[in-house]
Protein backbone atom coordinates (compact mmCIF):
# COMPACT_ATOMS: atom_id res chain seq x y z
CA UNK A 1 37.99 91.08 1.84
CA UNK A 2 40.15 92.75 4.31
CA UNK A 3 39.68 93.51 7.92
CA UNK A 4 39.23 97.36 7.26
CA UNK A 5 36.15 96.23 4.85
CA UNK A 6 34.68 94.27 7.04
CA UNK A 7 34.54 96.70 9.67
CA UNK A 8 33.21 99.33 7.57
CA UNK A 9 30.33 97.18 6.19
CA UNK A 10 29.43 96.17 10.10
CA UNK A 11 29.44 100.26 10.47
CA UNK A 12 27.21 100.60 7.19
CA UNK A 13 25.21 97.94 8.81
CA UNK A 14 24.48 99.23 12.23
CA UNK A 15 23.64 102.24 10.88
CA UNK A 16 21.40 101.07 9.12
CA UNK A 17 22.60 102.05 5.74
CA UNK A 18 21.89 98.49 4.01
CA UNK A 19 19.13 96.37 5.52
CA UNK A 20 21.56 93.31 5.35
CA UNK A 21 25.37 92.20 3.97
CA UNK A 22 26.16 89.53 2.03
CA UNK A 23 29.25 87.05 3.52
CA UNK A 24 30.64 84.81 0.95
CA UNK A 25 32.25 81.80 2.16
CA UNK A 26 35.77 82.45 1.14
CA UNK A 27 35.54 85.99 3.37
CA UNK A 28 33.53 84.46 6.57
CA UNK A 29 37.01 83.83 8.45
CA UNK A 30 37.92 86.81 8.19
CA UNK A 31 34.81 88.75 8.80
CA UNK A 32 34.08 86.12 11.61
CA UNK A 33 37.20 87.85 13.05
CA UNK A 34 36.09 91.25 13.03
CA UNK A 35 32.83 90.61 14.38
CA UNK A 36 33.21 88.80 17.27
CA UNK A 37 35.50 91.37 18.39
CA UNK A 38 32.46 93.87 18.61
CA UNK A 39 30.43 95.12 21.56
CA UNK A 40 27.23 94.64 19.44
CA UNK A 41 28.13 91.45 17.95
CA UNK A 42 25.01 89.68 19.72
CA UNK A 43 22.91 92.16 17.47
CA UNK A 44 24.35 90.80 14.25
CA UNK A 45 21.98 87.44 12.55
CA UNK A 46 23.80 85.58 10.55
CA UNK A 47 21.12 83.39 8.63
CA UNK A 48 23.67 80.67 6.97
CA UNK A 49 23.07 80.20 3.06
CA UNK A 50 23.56 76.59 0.96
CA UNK A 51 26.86 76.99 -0.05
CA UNK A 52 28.74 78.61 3.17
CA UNK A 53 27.82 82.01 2.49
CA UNK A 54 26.04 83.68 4.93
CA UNK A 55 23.85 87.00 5.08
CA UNK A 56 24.02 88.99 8.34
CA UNK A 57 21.30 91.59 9.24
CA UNK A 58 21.17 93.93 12.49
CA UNK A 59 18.76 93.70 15.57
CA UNK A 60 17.48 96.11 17.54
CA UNK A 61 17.26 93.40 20.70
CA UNK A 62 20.77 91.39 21.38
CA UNK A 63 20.08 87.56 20.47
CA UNK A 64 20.36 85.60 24.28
């Protein structure tokens, strides 16, 4: 995964194209790096998975 990827599933994301996106551990550094950089990034869940990987979904209401 590249930065450009990760951005445009976070766009497909918001947008509610796909319900959620699938993080596998080897990309989460990476993607970590793109999100945080985000205005919305308190909307994004990331629900952690055995294993590393981690599955993000959007909210309508910004986690406190």
């Amino acid at each position: 995964m590249d930065k450009e990827q990760a951005e445009r599933m976070l766009e497909s994301l918001q947008n509610r194209e796909v319900e959620e996106i699938f993080v596998a551990k080897q990309d989460f550094m990476i993607f970590r790096e793109v999100i945080v950089k985000r205005k919305d990034f308190k909307q994004f869940r990331g629900i952690a998975q055995r294993g590393g990987d981690v599955i993000y979904q959007y909210m309508d209401e910004p986690r406190s």
